[in-house]
Protein backbone atom coordinates (compact mmCIF):
# COMPACT_ATOMS: atom_id res chain seq x y z
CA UNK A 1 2.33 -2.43 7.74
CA UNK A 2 3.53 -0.63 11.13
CA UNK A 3 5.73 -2.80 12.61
CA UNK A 4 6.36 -0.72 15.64
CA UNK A 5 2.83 -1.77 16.45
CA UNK A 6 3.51 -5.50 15.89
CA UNK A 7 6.80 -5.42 17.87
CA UNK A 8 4.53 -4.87 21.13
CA UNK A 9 3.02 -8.42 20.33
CA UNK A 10 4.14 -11.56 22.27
CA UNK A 11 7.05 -13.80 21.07
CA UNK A 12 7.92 -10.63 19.54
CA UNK A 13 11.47 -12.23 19.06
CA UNK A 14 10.40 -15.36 17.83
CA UNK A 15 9.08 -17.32 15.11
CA UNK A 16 5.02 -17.37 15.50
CA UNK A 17 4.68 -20.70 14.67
CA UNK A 18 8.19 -22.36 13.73
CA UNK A 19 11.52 -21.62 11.53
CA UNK A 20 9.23 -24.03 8.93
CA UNK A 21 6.54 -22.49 8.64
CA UNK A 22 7.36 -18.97 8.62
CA UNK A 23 9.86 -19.72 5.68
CA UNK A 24 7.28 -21.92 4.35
CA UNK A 25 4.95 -18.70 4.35
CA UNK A 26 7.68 -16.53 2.99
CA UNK A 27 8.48 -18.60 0.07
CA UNK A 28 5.35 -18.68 -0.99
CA UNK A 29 4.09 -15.40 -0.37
CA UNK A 30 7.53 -14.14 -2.69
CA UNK A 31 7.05 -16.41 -5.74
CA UNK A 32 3.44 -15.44 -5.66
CA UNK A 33 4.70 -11.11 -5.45
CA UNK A 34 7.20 -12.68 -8.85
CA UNK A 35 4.36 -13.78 -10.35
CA UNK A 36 1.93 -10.86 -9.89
CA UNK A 37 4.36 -8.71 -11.85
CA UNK A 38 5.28 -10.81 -14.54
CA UNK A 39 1.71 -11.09 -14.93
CA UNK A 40 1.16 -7.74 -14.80
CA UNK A 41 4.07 -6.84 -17.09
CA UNK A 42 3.90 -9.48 -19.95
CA UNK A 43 1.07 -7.38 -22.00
CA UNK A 44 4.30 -4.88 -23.56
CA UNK A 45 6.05 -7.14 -25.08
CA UNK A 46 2.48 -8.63 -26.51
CA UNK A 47 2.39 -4.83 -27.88
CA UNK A 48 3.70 -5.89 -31.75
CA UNK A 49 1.35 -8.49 -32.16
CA UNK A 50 -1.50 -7.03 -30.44
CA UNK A 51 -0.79 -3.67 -33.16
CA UNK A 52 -0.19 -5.90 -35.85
CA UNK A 53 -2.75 -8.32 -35.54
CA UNK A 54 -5.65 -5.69 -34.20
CA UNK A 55 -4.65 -2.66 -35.77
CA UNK A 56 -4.40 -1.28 -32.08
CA UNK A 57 -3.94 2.84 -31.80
CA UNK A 58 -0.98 3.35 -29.21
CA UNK A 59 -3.43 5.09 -26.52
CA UNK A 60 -5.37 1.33 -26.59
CA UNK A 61 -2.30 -0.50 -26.01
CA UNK A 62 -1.55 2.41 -22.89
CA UNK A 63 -4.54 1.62 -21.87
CA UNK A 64 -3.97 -2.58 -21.57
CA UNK A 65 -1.52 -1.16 -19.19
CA UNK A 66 -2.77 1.64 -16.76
CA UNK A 67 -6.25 -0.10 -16.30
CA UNK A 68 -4.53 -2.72 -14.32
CA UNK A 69 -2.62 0.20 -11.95
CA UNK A 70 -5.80 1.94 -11.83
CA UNK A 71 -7.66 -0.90 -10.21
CA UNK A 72 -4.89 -1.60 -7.89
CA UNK A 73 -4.85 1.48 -6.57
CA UNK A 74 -8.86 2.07 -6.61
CA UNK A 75 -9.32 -1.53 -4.84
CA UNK A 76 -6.09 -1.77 -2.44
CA UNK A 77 -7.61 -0.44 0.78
CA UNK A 78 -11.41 -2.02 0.71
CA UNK A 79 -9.33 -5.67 -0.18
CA UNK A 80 -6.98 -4.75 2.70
CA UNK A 81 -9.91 -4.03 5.06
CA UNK A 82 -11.37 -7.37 4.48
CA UNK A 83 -8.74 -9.66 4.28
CA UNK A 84 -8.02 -8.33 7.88
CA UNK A 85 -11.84 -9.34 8.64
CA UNK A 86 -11.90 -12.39 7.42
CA UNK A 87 -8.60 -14.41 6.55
CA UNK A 88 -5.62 -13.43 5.11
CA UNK A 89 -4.14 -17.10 3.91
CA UNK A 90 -7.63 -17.38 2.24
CA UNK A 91 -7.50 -13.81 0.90
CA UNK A 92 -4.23 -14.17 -0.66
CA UNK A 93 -5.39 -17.29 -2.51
CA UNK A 94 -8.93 -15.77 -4.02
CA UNK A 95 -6.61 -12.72 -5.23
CA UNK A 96 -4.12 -14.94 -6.66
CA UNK A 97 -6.80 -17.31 -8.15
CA UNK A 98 -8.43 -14.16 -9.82
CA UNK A 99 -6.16 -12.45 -11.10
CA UNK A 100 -4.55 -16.25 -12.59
CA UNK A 101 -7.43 -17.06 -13.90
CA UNK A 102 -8.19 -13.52 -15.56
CA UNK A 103 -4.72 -13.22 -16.85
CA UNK A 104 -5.17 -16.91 -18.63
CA UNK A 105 -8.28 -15.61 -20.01
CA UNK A 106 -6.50 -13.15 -21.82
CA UNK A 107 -5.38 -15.96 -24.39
CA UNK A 108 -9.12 -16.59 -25.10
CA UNK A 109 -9.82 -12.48 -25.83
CA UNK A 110 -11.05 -12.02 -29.65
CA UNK A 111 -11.67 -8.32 -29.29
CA UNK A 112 -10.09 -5.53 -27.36
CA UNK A 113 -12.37 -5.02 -25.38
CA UNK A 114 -12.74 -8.58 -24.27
CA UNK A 115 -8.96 -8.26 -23.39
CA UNK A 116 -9.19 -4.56 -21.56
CA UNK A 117 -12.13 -6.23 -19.53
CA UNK A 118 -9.81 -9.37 -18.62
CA UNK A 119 -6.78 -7.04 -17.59
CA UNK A 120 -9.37 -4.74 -15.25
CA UNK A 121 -9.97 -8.31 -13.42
CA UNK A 122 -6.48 -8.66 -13.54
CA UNK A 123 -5.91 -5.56 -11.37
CA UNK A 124 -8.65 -6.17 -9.16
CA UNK A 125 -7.23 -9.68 -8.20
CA UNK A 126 -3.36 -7.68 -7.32
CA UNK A 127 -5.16 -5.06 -5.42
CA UNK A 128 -3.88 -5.44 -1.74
CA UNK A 129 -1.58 -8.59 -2.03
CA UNK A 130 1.74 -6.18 -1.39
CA UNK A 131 -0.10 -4.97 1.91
CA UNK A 132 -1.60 -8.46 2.83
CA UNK A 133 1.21 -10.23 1.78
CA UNK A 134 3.61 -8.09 3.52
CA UNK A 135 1.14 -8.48 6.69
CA UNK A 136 1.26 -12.24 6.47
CA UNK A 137 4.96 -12.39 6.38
CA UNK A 138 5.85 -9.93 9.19
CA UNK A 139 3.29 -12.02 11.69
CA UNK A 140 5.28 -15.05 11.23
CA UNK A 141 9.29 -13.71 11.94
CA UNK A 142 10.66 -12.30 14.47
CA UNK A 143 11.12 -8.75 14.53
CA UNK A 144 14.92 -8.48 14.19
CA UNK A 145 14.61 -10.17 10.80
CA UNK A 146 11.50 -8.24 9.21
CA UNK A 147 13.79 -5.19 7.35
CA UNK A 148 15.44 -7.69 5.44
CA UNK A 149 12.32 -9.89 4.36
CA UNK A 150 10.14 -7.34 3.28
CA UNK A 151 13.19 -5.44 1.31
CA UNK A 152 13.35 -8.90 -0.42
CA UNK A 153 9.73 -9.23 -0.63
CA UNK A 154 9.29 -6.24 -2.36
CA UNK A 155 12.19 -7.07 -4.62
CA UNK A 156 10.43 -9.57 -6.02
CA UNK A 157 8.39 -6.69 -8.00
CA UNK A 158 11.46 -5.74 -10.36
CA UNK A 159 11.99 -9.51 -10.46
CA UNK A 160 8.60 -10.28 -11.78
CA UNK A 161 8.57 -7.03 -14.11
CA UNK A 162 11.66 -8.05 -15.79
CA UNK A 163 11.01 -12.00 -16.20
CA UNK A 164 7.24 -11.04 -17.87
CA UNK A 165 8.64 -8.10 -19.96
CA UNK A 166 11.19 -11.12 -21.24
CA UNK A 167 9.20 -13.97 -21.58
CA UNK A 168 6.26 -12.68 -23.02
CA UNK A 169 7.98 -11.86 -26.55
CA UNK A 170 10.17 -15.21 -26.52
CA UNK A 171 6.89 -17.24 -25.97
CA UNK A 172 4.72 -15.26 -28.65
CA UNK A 173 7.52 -15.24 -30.55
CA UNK A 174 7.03 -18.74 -30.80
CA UNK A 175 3.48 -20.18 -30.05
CA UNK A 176 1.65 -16.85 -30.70
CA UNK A 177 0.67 -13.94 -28.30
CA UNK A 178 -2.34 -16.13 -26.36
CA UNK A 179 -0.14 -18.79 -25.53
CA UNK A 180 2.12 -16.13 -23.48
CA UNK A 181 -0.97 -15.36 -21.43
CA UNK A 182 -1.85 -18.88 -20.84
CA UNK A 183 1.84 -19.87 -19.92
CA UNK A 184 2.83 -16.78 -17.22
CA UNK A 185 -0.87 -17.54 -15.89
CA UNK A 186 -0.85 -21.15 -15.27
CA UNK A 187 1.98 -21.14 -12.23
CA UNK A 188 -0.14 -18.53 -10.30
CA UNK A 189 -3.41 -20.67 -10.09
CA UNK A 190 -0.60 -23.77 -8.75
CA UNK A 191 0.62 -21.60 -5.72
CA UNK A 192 -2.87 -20.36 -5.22
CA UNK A 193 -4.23 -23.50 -3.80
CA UNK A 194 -0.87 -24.53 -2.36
CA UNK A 195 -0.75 -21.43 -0.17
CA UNK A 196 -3.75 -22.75 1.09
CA UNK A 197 -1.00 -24.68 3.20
CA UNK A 198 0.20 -21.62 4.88
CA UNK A 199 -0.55 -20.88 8.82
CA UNK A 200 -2.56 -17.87 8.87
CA UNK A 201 -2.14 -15.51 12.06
CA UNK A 202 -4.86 -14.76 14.33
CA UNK A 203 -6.67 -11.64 13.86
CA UNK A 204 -6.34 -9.12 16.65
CA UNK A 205 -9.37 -8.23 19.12
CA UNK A 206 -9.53 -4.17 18.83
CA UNK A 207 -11.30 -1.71 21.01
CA UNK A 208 -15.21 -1.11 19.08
CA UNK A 209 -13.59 3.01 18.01
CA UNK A 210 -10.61 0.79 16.46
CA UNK A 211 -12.46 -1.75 14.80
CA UNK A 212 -14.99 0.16 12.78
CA UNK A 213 -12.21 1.90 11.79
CA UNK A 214 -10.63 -1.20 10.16
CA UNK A 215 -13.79 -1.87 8.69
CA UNK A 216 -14.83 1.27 7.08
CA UNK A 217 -13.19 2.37 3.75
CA UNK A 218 -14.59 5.84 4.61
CA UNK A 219 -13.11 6.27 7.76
CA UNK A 220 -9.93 4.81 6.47
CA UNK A 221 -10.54 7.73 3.26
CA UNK A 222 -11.07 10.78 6.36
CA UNK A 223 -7.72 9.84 7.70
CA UNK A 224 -5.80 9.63 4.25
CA UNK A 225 -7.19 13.25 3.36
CA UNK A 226 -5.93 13.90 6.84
CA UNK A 227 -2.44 12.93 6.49
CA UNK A 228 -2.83 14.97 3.13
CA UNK A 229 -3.82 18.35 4.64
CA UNK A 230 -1.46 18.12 7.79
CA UNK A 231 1.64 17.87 6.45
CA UNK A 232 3.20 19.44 3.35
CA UNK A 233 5.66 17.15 3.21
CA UNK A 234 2.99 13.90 2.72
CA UNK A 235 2.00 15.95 -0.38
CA UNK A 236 4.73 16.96 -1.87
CA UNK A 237 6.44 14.11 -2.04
CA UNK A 238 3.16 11.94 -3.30
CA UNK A 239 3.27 14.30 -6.19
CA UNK A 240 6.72 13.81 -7.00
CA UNK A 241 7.08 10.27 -6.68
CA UNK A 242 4.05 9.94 -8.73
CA UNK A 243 5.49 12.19 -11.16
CA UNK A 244 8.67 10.36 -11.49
CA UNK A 245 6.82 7.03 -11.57
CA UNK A 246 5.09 8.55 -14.71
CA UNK A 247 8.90 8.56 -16.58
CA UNK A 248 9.60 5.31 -15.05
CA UNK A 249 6.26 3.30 -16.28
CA UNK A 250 6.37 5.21 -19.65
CA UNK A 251 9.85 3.95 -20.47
CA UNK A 252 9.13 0.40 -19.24
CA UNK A 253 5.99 -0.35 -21.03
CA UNK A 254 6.68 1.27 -24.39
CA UNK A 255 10.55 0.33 -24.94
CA UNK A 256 10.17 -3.35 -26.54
CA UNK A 257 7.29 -1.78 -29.08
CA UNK A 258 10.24 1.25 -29.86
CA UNK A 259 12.93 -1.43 -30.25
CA UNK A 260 10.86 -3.36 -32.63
CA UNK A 261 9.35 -0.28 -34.52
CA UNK A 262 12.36 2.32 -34.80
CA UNK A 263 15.04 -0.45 -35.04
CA UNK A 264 13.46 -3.78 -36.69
CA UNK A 265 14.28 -5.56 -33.68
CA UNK A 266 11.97 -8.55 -33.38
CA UNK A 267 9.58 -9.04 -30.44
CA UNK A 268 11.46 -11.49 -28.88
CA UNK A 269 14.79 -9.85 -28.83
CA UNK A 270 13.31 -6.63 -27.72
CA UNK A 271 11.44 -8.12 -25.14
CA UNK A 272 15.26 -9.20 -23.84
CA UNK A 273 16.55 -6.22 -24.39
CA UNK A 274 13.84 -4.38 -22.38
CA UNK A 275 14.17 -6.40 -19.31
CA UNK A 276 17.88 -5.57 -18.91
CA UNK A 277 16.75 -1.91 -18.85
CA UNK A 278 14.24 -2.77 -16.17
CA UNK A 279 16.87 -4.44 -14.18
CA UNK A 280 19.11 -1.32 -14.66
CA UNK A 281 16.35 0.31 -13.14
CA UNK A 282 16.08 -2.58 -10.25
CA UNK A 283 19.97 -2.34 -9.27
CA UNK A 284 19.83 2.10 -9.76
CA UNK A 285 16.40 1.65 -6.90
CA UNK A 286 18.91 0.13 -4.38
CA UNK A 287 22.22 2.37 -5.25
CA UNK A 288 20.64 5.78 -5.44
CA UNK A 289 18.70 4.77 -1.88
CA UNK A 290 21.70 3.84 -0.37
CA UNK A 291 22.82 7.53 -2.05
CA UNK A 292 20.35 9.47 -0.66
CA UNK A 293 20.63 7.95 2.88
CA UNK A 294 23.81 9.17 3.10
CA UNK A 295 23.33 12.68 1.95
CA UNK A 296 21.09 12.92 4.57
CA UNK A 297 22.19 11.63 7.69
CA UNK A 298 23.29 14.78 8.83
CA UNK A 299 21.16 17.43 7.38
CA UNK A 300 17.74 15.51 5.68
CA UNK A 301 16.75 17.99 3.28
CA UNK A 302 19.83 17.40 1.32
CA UNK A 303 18.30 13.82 0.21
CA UNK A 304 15.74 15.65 -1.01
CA UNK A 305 18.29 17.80 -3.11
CA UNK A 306 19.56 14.70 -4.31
CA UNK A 307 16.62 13.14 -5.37
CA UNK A 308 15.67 16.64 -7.19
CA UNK A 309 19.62 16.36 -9.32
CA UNK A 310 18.92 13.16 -10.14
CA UNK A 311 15.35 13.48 -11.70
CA UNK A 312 16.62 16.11 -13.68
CA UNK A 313 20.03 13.88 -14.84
CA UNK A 314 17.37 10.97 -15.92
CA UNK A 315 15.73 13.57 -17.68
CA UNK A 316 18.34 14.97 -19.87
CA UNK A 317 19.61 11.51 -20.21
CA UNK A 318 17.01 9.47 -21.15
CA UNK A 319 15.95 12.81 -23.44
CA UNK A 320 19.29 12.83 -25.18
CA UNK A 321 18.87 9.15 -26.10
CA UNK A 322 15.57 9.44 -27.60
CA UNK A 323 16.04 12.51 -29.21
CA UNK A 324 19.73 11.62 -30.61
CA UNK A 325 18.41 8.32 -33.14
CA UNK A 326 21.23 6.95 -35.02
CA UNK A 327 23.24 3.73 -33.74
CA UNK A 328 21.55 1.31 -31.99
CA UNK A 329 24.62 0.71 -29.52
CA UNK A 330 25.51 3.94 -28.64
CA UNK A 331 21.52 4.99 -27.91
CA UNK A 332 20.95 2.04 -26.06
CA UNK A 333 23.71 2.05 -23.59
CA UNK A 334 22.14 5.93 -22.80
CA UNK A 335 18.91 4.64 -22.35
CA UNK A 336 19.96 1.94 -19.99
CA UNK A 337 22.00 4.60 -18.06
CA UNK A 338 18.75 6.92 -17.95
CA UNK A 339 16.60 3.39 -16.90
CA UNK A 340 19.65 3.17 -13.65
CA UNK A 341 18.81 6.54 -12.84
CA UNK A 342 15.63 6.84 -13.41
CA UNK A 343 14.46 5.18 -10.41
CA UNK A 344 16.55 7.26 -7.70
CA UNK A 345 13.03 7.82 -6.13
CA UNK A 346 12.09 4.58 -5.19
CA UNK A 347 13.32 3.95 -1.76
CA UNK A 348 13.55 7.45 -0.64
CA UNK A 349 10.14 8.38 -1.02
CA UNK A 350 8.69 5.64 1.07
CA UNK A 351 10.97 6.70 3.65
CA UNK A 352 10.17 10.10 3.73
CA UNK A 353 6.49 9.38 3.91
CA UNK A 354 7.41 7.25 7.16
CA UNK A 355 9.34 9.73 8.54
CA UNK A 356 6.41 12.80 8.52
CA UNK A 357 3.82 9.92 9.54
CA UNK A 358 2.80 9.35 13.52
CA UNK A 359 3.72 5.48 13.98
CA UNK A 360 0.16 5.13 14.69
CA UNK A 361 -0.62 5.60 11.48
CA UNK A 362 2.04 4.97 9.43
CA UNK A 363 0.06 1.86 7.63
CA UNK A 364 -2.22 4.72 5.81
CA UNK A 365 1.17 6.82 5.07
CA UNK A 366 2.36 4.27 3.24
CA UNK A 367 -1.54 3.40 1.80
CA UNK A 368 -1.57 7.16 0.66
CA UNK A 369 1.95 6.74 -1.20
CA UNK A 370 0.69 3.73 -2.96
CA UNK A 371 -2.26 5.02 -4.64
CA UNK A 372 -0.52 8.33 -5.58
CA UNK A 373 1.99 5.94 -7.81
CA UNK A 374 -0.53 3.63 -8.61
CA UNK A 375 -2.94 5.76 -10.15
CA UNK A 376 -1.34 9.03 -11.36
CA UNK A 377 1.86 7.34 -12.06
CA UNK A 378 2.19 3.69 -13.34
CA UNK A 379 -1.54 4.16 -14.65
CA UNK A 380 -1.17 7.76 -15.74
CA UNK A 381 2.28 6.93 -18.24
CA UNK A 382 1.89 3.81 -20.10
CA UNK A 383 -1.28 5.98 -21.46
CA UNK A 384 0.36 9.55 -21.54
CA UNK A 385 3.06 8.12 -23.85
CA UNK A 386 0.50 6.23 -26.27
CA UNK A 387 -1.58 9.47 -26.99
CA UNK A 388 1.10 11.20 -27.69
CA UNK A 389 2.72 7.99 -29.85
CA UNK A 390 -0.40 8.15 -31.85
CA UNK A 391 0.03 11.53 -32.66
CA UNK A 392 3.75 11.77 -33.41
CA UNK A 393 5.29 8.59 -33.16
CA UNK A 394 6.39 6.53 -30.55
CA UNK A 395 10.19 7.70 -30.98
CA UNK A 396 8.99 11.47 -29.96
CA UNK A 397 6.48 10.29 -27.19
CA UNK A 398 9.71 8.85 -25.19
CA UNK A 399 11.37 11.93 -25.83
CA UNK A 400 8.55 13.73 -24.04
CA UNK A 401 7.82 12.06 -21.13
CA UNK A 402 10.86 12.04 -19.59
CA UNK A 403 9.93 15.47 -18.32
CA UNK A 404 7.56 14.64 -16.25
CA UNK A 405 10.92 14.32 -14.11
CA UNK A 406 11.13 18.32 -13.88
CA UNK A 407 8.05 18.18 -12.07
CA UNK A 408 9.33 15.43 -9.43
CA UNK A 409 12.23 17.72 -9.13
CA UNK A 410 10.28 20.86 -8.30
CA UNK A 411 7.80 18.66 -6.14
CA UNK A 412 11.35 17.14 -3.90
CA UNK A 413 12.57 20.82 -3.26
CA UNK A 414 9.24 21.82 -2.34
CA UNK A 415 9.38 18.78 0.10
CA UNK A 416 12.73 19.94 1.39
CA UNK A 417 10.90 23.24 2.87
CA UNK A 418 9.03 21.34 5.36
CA UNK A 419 10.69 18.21 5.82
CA UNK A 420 12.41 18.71 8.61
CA UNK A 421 9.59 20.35 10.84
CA UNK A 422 6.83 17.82 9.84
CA UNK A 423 9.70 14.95 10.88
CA UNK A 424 10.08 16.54 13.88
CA UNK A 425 6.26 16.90 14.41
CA UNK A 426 5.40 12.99 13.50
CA UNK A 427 6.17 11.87 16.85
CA UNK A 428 4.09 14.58 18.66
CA UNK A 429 0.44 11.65 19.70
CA UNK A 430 -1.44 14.88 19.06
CA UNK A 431 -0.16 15.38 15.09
CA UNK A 432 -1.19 11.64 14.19
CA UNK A 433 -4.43 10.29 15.10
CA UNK A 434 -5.47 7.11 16.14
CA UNK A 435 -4.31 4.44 14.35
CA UNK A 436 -6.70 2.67 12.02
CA UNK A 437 -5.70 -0.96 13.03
CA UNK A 438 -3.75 -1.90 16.70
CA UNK A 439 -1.46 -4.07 14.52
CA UNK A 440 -1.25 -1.45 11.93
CA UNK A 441 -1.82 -4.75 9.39
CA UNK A 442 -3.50 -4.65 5.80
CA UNK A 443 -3.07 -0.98 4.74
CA UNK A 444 0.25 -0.71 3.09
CA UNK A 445 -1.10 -0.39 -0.26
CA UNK A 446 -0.77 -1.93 -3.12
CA UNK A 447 0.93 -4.86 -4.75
């Protein structure tokens, strides 16, 4: 969302509505982002019974993964577009109704394919809440306030990821595999009709050149291959956070199945054991942020030099650990290190991308971003490390894909060469466009 354009709106510095209902709207919107991860994420620790039960090949269970990124990142803009046509209370409660109901489904699959279709629903229903639901909440606060919500709002992501990699072993574990479906499911279809409680804000009159804008997915698509092909920078750092993303998703979906498999752990207790890596992950997003910020206060390319050492450092970490066997212990406390550092890219990136973006446009910046991870990263290595899994075990396909951080690396120093000039340039009205929305509202990308 550009919220340089929404801080020219009236009552700029004030609630829309009222202190209760904007933190009516909040609440709601956040437990809703919680659940859209856990229901994303409980499928890997389902992976042990799924294999066991199915007879599942490791590129299969990828898949049960990546299809779910893929259509988030496919349907993210054309759900954006519309919700900012028609309604985005209602919007937000159709997505979360769908993708509910499709993830409670799941416990009803008999056949993989039956299951792959339900997660592709799944997707389709999280495609565009993180931009919509970011909108929603930015309308309704005033504008000294809005850094902080939507860093909590988008918090709520690692939250969700590490409560459905937990509970979805502990509740198979115990009731069988479907009943995890049906149980992380069931709270999303609750809020879904009580957000139909929240005040919606009212959509913005824009010039006829504007609108169509917001209403084609083709004109939207001209000014993303734009961005793209003006500034070296946009590109270059797409590919690397997507790149990193592919270590990141890799390790997260495929560590309770390598817990269970390589050490006997049982679902359950893997599925544990796994979340406090992805938390290691969620705490390493905010440090190595806060790191990079302050390399590069005074000269910004050195962030990017950061960023680039610490791809590499998760790489020969999280390499070592895999690669090393042996005691339990001693690997796991490496691979929890290499899960703190592996996510140095998280924050930086999306700052980067604002940075080399015209504020008119800055909605689609963070759009282009957002399918770049989306689909060649958290789609790309769930299903990178299962192919290779099936053809020499799963210990030696998380070996291997923490390289994929070499290529971030070389991507960040190729950023660093034109940083500085395409920041410089962002501000120039002639470098950016016009913007696709006067509110700059609905395009942030995915969930």
């Amino acid at each position: 969302m550009d919220l340089n354009a929404l801080s020219s709106a009236p009552r700029d510095d004030d609630y829309l509505y009222s202190r209760g209902a904007a933190w009516f709207a909040f609440a709601m919107t956040m437990l809703l982002m919680i659940f859209d991860y856990v229901d994303r994420q409980v499928i890997v620790s389902l992976f042990p019974f799924l294999k066991s039960e199915w007879g599942l090949s490791d590129k299969q269970l990828g898949g049960l993964v990546s299809i779910v990124s893929i259509t988030v990142a496919l349907g993210a803009l054309p759900v954006a577009l519309f919700a900012d046509r028609v309604s985005r209370v209602k919007s937000i409660a159709a997505m979360a109704l769908a993708w509910s109901i499709a993830t409670v489904s799941c416990m009803w699959a008999r056949s993989y394919g039956a299951l792959f279709a339900a997660r592709t629903v799944v997707g389709l229903g999280e495609a565009g809440y993180g931009s919509v639901g970011s909108a929603l909440i930015v309308s309704h606060f005033p504008s000294r306030m809005r850094g902080a919500l939507m860093a909590g709002f988008f918090a709520c992501a690692s939250v969700g990821s590490v409560l459905g990699v937990m509970l979805g072993g502990v509740i198979a574990a115990k009731w069988g595999w479907q009943a995890a479906f049906g149980v992380v499911g069931l709270p999303g279809l609750v809020l879904a009709l009580l957000y139909l409680k929240v005040r919606d804000y009212p959509t913005v009159q824009l010039a006829p050149e504007l609108d169509a804008k917001r209403r084609s997915v083709g004109e939207a698509t001209r000014h993303i291959v734009k961005l793209l092909v003006r500034a070296p920078t946009m590109l270059w750092v797409c590919i690397g956070a997507a790149a990193q993303v592919i270590v990141i998703a890799a390790l997260w979906s495929w560590l309770p199945s390598f817990l269970n498999r390589v050490h006997g752990i049982p679902p359950a207790q893997a599925g544990v054991q796994a979340a406090m890596v992805v938390l290691a992950g969620a705490v390493g997003a905010v440090v190595w942020g806060a790191v990079a910020d302050k390399a590069g206060a005074q000269h910004p390319r050195r962030k990017l030099a950061v960023m680039a050492v610490l791809c590499i450092a998760s790489m020969f970490v999280l390499v070592g650990a895999f690669a090393q066997g042996g005691d339990l212990q001693s690997q796991f406390r490496w691979i929890v290190l290499g899960g703190f550092l592996s996510t140095c890219t998280v924050g930086p990136v999306a700052a980067i991308v604002l940075d080399v973006t015209h504020p008119g446009v800055r909605s689609t910046g963070a759009s282009v971003l957002a399918l770049f991870q989306n689909l060649f990263g958290l789609a790309t290595g769930p299903f990178i490390a299962g192919v290779i899994s099936d053809s020499w075990g799963l210990e030696a396909a998380l070996t291997i894909t923490p390289m994929f951080a070499l290529v971030a690396a070389g991507a960040f120093l190729m950023t660093a060469r034109s940083y500085e000039s395409d920041k410089a340039r962002a501000g120039d009205p002639l470098s950016g466009g016009e913007p696709l929305d006067a509110r700059g509202a609905g395009l942030q990308g995915a969930a």
